[in-house]
N, C-alpha and C. Protein backbone atom coordinates (compact mmCIF):
# COMPACT_ATOMS: atom_id res chain seq x y z
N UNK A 1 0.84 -1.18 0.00
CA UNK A 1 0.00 0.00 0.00
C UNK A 1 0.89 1.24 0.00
N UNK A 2 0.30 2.22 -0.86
CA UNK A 2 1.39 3.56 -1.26
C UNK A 2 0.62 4.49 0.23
N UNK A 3 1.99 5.08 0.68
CA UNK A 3 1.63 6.32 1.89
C UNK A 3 0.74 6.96 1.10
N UNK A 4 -0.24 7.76 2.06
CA UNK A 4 -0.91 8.80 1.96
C UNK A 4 -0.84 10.05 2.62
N UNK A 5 -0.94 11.35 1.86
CA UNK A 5 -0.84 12.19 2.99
C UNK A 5 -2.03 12.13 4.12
N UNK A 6 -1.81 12.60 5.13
CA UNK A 6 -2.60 12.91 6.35
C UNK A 6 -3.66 13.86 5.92
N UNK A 7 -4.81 14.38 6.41
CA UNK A 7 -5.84 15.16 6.35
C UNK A 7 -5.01 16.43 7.05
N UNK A 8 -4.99 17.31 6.85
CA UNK A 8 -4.89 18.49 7.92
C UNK A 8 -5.56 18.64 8.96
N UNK A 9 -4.53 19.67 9.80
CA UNK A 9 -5.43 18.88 11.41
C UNK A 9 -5.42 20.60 12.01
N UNK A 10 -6.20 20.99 12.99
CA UNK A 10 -6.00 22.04 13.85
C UNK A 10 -5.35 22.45 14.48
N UNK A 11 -4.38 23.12 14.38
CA UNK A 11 -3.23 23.88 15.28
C UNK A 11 -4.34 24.84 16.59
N UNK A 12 -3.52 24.12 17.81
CA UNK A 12 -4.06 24.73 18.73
C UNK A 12 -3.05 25.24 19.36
N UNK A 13 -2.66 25.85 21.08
CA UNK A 13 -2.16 26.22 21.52
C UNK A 13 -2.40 26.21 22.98
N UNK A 14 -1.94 25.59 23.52
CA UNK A 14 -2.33 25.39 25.69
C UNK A 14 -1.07 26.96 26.02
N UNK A 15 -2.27 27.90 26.39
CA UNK A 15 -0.66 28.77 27.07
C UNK A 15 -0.76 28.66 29.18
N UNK A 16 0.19 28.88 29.58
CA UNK A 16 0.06 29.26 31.26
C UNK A 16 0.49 30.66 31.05
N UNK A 17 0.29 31.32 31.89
CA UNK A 17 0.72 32.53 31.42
C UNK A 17 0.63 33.11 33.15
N UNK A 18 1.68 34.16 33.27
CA UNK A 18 1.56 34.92 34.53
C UNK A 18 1.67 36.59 34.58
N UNK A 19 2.29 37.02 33.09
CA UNK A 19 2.13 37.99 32.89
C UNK A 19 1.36 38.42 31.32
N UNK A 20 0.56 38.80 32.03
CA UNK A 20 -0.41 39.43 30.85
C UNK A 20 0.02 40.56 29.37
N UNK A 21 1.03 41.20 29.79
CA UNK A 21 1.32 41.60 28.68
C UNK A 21 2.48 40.91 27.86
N UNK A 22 3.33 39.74 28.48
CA UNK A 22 3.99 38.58 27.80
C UNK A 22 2.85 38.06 26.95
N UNK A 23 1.66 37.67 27.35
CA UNK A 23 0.83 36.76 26.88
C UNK A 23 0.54 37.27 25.85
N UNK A 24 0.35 39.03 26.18
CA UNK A 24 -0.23 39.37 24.53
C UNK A 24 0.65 39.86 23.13
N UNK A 25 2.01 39.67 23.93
CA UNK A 25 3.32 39.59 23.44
C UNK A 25 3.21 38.26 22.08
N UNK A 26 3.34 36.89 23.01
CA UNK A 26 3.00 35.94 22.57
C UNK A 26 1.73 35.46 21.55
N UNK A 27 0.67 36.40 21.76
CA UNK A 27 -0.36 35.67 20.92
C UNK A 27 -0.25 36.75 19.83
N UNK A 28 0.58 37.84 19.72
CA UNK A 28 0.83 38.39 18.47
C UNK A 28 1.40 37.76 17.73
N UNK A 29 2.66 37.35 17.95
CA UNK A 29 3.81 36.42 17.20
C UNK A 29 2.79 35.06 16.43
N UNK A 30 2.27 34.41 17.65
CA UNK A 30 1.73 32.67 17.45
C UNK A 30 0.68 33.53 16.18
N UNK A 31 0.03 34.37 15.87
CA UNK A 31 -1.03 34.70 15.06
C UNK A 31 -0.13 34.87 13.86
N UNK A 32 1.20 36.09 13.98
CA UNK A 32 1.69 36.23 12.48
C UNK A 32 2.72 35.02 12.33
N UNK A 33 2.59 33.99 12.71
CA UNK A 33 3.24 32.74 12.52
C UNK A 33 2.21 32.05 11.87
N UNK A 34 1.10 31.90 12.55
CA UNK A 34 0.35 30.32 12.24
C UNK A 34 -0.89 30.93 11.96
N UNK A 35 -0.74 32.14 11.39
CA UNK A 35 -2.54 32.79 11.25
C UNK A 35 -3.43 33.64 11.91
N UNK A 36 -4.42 33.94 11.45
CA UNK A 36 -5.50 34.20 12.82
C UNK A 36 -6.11 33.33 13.34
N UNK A 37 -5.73 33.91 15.01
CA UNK A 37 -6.30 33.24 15.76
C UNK A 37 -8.29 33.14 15.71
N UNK A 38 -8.59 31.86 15.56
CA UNK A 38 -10.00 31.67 15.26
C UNK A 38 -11.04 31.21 16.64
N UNK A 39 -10.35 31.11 17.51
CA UNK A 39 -10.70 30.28 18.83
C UNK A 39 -10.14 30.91 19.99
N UNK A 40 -10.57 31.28 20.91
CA UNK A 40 -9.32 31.67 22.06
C UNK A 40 -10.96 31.32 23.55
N UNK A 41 -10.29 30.25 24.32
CA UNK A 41 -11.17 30.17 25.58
C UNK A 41 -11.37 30.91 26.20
N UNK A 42 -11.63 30.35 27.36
CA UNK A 42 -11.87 31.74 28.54
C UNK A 42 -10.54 31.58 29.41
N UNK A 43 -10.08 32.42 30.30
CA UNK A 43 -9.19 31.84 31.30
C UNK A 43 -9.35 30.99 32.51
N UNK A 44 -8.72 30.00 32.34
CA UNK A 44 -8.86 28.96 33.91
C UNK A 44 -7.68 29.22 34.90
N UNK A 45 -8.16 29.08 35.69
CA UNK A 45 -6.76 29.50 37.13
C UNK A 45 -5.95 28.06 37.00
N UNK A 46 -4.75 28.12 36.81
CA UNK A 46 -4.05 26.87 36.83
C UNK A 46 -3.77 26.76 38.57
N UNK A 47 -4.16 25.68 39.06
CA UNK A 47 -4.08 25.97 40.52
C UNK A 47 -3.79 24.17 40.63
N UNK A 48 -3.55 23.10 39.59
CA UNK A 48 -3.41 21.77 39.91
C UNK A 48 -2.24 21.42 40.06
N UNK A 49 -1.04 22.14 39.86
CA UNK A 49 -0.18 22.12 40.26
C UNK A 49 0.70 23.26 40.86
N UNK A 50 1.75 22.84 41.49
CA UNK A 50 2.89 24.64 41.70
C UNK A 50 4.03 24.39 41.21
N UNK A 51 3.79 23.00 40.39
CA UNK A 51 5.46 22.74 38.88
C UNK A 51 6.07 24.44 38.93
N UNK A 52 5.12 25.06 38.61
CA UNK A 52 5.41 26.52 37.51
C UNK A 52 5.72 27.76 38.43
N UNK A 53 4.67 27.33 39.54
CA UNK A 53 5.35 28.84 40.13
C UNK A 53 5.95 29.02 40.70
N UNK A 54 7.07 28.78 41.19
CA UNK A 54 8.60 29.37 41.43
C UNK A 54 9.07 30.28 39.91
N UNK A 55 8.92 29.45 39.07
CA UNK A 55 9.90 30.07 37.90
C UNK A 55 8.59 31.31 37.05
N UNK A 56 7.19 30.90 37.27
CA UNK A 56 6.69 31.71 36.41
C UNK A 56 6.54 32.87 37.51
N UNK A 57 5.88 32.42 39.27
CA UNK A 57 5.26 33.34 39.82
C UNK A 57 3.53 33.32 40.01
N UNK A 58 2.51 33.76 40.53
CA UNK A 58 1.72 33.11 40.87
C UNK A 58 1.06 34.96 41.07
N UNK A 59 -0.29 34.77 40.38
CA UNK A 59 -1.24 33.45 40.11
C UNK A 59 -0.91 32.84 38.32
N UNK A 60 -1.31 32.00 37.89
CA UNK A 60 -0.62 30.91 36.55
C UNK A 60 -2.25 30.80 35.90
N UNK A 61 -2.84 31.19 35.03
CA UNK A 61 -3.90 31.13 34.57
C UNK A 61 -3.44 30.38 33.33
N UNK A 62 -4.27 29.43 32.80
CA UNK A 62 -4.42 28.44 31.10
C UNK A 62 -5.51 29.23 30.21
N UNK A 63 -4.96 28.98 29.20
CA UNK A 63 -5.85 29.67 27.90
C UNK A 63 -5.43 28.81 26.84
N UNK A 64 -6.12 28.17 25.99
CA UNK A 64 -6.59 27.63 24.86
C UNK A 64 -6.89 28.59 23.42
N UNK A 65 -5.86 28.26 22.58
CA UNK A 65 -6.03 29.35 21.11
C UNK A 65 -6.05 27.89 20.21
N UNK A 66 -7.01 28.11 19.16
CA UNK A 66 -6.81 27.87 18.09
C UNK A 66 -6.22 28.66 16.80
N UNK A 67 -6.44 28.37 15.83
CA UNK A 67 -5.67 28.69 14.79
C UNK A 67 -6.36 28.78 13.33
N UNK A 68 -6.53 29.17 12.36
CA UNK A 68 -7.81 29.14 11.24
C UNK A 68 -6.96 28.09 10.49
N UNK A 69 -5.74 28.93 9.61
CA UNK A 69 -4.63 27.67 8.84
C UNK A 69 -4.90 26.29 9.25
N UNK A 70 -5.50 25.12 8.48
CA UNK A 70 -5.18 24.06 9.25
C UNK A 70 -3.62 23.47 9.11
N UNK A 71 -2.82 23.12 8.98
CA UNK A 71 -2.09 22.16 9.33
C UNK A 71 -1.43 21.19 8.96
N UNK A 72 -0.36 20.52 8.68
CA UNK A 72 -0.12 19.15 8.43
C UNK A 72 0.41 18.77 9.40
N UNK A 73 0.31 17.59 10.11
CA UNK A 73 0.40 17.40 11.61
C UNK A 73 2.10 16.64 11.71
N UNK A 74 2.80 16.94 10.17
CA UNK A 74 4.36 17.02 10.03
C UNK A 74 4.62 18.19 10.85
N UNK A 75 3.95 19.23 10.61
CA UNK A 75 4.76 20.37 11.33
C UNK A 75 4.29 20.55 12.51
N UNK A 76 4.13 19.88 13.16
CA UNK A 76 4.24 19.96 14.98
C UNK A 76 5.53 19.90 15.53
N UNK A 77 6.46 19.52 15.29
CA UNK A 77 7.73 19.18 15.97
C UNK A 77 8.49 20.70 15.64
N UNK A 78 8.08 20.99 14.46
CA UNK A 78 8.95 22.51 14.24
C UNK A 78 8.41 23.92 15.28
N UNK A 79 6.54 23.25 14.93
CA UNK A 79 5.90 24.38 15.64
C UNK A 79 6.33 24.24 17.01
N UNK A 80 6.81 23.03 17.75
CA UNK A 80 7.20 23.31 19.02
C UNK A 80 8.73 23.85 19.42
N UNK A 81 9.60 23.48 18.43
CA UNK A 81 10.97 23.95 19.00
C UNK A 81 10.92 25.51 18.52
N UNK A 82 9.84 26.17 17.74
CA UNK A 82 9.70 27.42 17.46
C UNK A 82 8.92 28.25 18.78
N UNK A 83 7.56 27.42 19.50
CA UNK A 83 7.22 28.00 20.53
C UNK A 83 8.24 27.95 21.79
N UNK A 84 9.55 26.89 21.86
CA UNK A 84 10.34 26.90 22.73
C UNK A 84 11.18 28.22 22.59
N UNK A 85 11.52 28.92 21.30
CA UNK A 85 12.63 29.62 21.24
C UNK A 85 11.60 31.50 21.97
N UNK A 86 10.42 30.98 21.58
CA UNK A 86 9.13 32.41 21.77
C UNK A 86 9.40 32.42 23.53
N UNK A 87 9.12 31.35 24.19
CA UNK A 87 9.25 30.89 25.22
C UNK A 87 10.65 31.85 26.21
N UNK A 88 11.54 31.50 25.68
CA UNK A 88 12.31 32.03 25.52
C UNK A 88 13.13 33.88 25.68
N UNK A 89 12.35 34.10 24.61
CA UNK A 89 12.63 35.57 23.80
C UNK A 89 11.78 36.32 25.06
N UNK A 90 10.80 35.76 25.33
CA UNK A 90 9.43 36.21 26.50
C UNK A 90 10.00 36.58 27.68
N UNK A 91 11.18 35.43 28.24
CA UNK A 91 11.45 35.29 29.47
C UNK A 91 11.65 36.48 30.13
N UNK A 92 11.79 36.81 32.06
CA UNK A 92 12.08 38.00 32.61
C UNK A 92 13.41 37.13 33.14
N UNK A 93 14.59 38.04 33.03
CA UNK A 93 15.82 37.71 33.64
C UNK A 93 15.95 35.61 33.61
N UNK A 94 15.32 35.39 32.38
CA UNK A 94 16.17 33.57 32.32
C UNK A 94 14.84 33.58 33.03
N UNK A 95 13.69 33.52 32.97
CA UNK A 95 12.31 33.01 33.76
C UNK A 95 10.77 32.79 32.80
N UNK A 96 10.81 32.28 32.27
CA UNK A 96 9.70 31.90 31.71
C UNK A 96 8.02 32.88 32.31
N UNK A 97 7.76 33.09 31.60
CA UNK A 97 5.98 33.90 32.12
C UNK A 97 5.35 33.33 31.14
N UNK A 98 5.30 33.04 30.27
CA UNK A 98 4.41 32.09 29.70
C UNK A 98 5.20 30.57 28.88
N UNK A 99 4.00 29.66 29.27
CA UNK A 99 4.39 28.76 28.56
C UNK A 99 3.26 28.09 27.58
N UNK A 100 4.13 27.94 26.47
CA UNK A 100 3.33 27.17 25.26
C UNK A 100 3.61 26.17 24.81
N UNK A 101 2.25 24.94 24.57
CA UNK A 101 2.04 23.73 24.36
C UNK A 101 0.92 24.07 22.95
N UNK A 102 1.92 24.06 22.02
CA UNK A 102 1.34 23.66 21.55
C UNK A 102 0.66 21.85 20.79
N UNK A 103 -0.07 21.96 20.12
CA UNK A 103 -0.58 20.28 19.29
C UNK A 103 -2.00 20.33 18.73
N UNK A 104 -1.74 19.51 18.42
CA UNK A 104 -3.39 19.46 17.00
C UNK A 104 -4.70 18.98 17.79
N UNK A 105 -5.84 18.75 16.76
CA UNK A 105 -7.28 18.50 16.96
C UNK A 105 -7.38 18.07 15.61
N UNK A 106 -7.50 16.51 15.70
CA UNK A 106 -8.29 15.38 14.43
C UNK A 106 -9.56 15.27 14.46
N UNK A 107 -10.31 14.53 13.60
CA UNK A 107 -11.71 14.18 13.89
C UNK A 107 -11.35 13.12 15.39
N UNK A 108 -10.19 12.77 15.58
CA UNK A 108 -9.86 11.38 16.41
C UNK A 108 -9.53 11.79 17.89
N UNK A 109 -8.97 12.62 17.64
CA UNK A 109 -7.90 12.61 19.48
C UNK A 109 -7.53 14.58 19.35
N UNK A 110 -6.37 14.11 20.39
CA UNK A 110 -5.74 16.33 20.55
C UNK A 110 -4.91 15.85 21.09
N UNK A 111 -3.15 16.06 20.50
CA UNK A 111 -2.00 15.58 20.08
C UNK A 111 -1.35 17.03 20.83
N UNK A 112 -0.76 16.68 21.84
CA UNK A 112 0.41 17.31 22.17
C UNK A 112 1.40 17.43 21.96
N UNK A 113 2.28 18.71 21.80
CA UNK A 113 4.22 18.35 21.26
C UNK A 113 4.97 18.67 22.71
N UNK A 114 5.47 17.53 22.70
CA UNK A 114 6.54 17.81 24.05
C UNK A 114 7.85 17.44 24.06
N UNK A 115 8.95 18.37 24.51
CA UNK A 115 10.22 17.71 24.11
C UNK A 115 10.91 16.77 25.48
N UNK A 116 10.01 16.34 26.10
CA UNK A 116 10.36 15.01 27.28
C UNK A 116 9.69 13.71 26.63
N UNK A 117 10.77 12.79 27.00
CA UNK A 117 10.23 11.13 26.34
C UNK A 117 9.61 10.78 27.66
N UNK A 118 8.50 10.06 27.22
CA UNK A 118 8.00 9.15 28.03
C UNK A 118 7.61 7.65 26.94
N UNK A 119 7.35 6.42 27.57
CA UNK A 119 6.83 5.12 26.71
C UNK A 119 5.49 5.59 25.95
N UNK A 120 5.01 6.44 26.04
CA UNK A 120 3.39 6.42 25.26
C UNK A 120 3.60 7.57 24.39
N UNK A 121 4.91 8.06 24.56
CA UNK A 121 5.15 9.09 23.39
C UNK A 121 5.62 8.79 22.28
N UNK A 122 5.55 9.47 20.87
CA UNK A 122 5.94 8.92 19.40
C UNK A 122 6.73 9.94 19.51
N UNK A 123 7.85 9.86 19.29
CA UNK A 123 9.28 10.49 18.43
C UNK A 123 8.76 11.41 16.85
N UNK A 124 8.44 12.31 16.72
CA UNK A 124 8.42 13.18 15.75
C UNK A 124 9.31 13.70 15.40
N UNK A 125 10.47 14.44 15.50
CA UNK A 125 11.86 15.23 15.15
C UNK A 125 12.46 15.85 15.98
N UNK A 126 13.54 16.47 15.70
CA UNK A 126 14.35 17.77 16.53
C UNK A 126 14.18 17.26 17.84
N UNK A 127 13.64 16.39 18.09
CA UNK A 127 14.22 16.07 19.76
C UNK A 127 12.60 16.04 20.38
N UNK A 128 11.50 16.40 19.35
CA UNK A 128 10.22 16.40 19.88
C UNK A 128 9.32 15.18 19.71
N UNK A 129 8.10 14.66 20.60
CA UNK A 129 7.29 13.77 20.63
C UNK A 129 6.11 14.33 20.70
N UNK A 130 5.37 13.35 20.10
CA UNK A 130 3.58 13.61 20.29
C UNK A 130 3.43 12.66 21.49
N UNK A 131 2.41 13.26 22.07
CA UNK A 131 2.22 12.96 22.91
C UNK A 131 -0.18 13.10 23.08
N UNK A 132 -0.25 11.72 22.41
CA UNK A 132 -1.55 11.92 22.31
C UNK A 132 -2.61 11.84 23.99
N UNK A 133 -3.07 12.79 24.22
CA UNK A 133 -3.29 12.97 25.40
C UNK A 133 -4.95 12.84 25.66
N UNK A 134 -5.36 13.17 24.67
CA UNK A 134 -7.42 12.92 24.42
C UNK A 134 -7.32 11.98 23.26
N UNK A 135 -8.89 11.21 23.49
CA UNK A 135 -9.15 10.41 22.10
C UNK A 135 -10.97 10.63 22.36
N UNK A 136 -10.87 10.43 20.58
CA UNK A 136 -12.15 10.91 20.78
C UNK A 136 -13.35 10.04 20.67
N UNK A 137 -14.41 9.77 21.20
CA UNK A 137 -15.30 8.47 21.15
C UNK A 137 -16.94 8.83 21.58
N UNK A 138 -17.23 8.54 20.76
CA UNK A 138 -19.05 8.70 20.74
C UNK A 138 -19.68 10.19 22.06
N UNK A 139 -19.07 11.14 20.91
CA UNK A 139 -19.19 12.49 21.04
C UNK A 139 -18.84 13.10 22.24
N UNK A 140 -17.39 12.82 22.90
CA UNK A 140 -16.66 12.94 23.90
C UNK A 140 -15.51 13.06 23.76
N UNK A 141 -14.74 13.50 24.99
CA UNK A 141 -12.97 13.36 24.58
C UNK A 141 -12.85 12.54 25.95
N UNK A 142 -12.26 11.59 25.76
CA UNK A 142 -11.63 10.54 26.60
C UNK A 142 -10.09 10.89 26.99
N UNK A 143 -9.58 11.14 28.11
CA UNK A 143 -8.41 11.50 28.31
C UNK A 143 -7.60 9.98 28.60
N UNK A 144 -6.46 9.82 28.19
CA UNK A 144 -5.56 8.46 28.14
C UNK A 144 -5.05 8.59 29.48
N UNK A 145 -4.53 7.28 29.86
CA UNK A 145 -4.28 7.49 31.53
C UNK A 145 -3.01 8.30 32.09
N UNK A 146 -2.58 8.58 31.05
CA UNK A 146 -1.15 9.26 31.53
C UNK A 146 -1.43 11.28 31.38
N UNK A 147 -2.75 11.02 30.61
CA UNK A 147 -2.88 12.70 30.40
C UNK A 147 -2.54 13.31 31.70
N UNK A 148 -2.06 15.04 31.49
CA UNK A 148 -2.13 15.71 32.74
C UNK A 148 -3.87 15.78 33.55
N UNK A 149 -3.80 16.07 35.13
CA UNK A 149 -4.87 15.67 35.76
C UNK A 149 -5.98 16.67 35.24
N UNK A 150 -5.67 18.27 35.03
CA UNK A 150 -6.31 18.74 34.51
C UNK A 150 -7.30 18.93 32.95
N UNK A 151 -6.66 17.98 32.89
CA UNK A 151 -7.07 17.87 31.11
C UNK A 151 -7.90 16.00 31.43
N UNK A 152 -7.44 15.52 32.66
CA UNK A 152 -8.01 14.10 33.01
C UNK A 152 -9.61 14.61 33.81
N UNK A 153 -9.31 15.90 33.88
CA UNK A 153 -10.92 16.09 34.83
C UNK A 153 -11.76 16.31 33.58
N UNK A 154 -11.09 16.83 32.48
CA UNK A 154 -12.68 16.80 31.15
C UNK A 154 -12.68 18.54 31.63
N UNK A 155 -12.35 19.65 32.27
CA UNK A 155 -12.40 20.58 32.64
C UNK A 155 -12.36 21.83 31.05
N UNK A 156 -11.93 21.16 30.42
CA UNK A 156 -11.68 21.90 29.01
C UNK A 156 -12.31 20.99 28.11
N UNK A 157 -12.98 19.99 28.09
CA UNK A 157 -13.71 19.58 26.69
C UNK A 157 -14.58 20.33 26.00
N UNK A 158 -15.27 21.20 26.73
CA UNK A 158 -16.22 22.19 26.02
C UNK A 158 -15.18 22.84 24.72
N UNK A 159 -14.23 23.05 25.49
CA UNK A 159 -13.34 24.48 24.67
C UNK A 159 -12.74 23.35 23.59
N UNK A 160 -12.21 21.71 23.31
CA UNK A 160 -11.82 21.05 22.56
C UNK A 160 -12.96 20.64 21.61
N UNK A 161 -14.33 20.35 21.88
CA UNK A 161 -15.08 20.50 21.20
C UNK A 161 -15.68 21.40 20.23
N UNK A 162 -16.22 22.52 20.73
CA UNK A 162 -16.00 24.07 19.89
C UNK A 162 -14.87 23.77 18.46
N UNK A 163 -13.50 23.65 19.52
CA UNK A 163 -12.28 23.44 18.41
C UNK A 163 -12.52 22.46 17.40
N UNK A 164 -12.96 21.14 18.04
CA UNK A 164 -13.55 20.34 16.63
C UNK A 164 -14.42 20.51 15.52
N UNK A 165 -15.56 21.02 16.26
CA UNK A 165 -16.68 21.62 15.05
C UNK A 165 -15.81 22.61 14.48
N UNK A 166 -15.40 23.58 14.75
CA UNK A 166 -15.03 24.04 13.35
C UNK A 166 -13.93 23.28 13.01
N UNK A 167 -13.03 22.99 12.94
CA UNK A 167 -12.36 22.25 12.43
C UNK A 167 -12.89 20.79 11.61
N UNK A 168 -13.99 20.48 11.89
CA UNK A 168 -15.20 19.73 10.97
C UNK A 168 -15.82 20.66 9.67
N UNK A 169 -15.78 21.51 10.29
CA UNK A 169 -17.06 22.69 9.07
C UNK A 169 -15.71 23.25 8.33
N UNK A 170 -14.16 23.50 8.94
CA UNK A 170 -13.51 24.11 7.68
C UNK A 170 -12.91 22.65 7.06
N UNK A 171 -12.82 21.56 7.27
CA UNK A 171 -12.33 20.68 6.45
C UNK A 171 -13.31 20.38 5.14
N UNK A 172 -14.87 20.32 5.75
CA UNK A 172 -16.27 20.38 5.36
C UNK A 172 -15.96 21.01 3.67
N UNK A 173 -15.59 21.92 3.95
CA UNK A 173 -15.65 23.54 2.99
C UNK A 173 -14.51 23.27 2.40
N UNK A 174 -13.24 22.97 2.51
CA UNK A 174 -12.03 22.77 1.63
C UNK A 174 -12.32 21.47 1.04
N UNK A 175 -12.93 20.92 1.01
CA UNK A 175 -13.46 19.16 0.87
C UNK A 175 -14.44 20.12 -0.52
N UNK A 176 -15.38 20.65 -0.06
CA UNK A 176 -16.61 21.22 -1.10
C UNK A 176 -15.95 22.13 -2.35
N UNK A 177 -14.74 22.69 -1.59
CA UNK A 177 -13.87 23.69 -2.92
C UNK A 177 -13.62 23.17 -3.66
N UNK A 178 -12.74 21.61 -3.34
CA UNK A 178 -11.56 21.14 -4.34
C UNK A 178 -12.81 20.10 -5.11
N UNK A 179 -14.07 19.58 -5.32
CA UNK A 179 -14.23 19.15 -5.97
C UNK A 179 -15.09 19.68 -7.27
């Protein structure tokens, strides 16, 4: 059987963020990188762990962006060592204030890029893995047992759903162009 390409998939974006004008630092760049932003949640208080605040500072709020461009879910490994270098450029004195995760949205699952190995991660490039963290099943997102706890409470499926329908209705419509 000859490869096929992949469907294009939804570029999303998990940020933590502690300073607000980093953040809007950041979602300028992630937009003239990967598009307009088409999706952006509400803010949740990140409060399930304190991983972050020593280095970010406290309080640590999560926000969810999508992306209009869909995707080839080849370029996740670039899009992440590119949000590492943003990451970066952001920092106060070597300190991170926001952090970005980005990964996709299939009709199937929501694919994280992370540059730590674990056994349930796939090796993608440059030193990065997917890391499939939701799957999707009779109109739900099922979190895999290793997902983080917050994303294991279902606390954001509303906001991954949203992300699917359109990402259903623009595949829908590029599907209706090309024939």
């Amino acid at each position: 059987m000859k490869p096929v390409e992949p469907a294009p998939v939804k570029l999303i974006c998990g940020i933590l963020f502690s300073d607000k004008k980093r953040l809007a630092d950041a979602l300028e760049v992630l937009a003239e990188r990967y598009g307009r932003i088409d999706y952006r949640s509400a803010l949740y208080p990140f409060t399930i762990t304190g991983y972050y605040n020593r280095e970010m500072g406290v309080p640590i709020q999560r926000l969810f962006v999508a992306f209009e461009p869909l995707i080839s879910p080849g370029a996740l490994a670039g899009i992440k060592i590119a949000c590492n270098a943003l990451e970066e450029a952001l920092a106060v004195s070597g300190l991170r204030k926001v952090n970005l995760d980005p990964g996709y949205i299939d009709y199937d699952k929501l694919v994280l890029a992370s540059a730590k190995y674990n056994a349930h991660k796939i090796y993608l490039d440059q030193g990065i893995y997917a890391d499939p963290t939701l799957h999707f099943e009779k109109g739900a997102y099922l979190a895999a047992p290793w997902a983080f706890p917050d994303f294991k409470s279902g606390l954001y499926n509303a906001d991954f759903l949203r992300i699917r329908a359109r990402y259903k209705g623009q595949l829908r419509r590029q599907r209706a162009a090309s024939e």
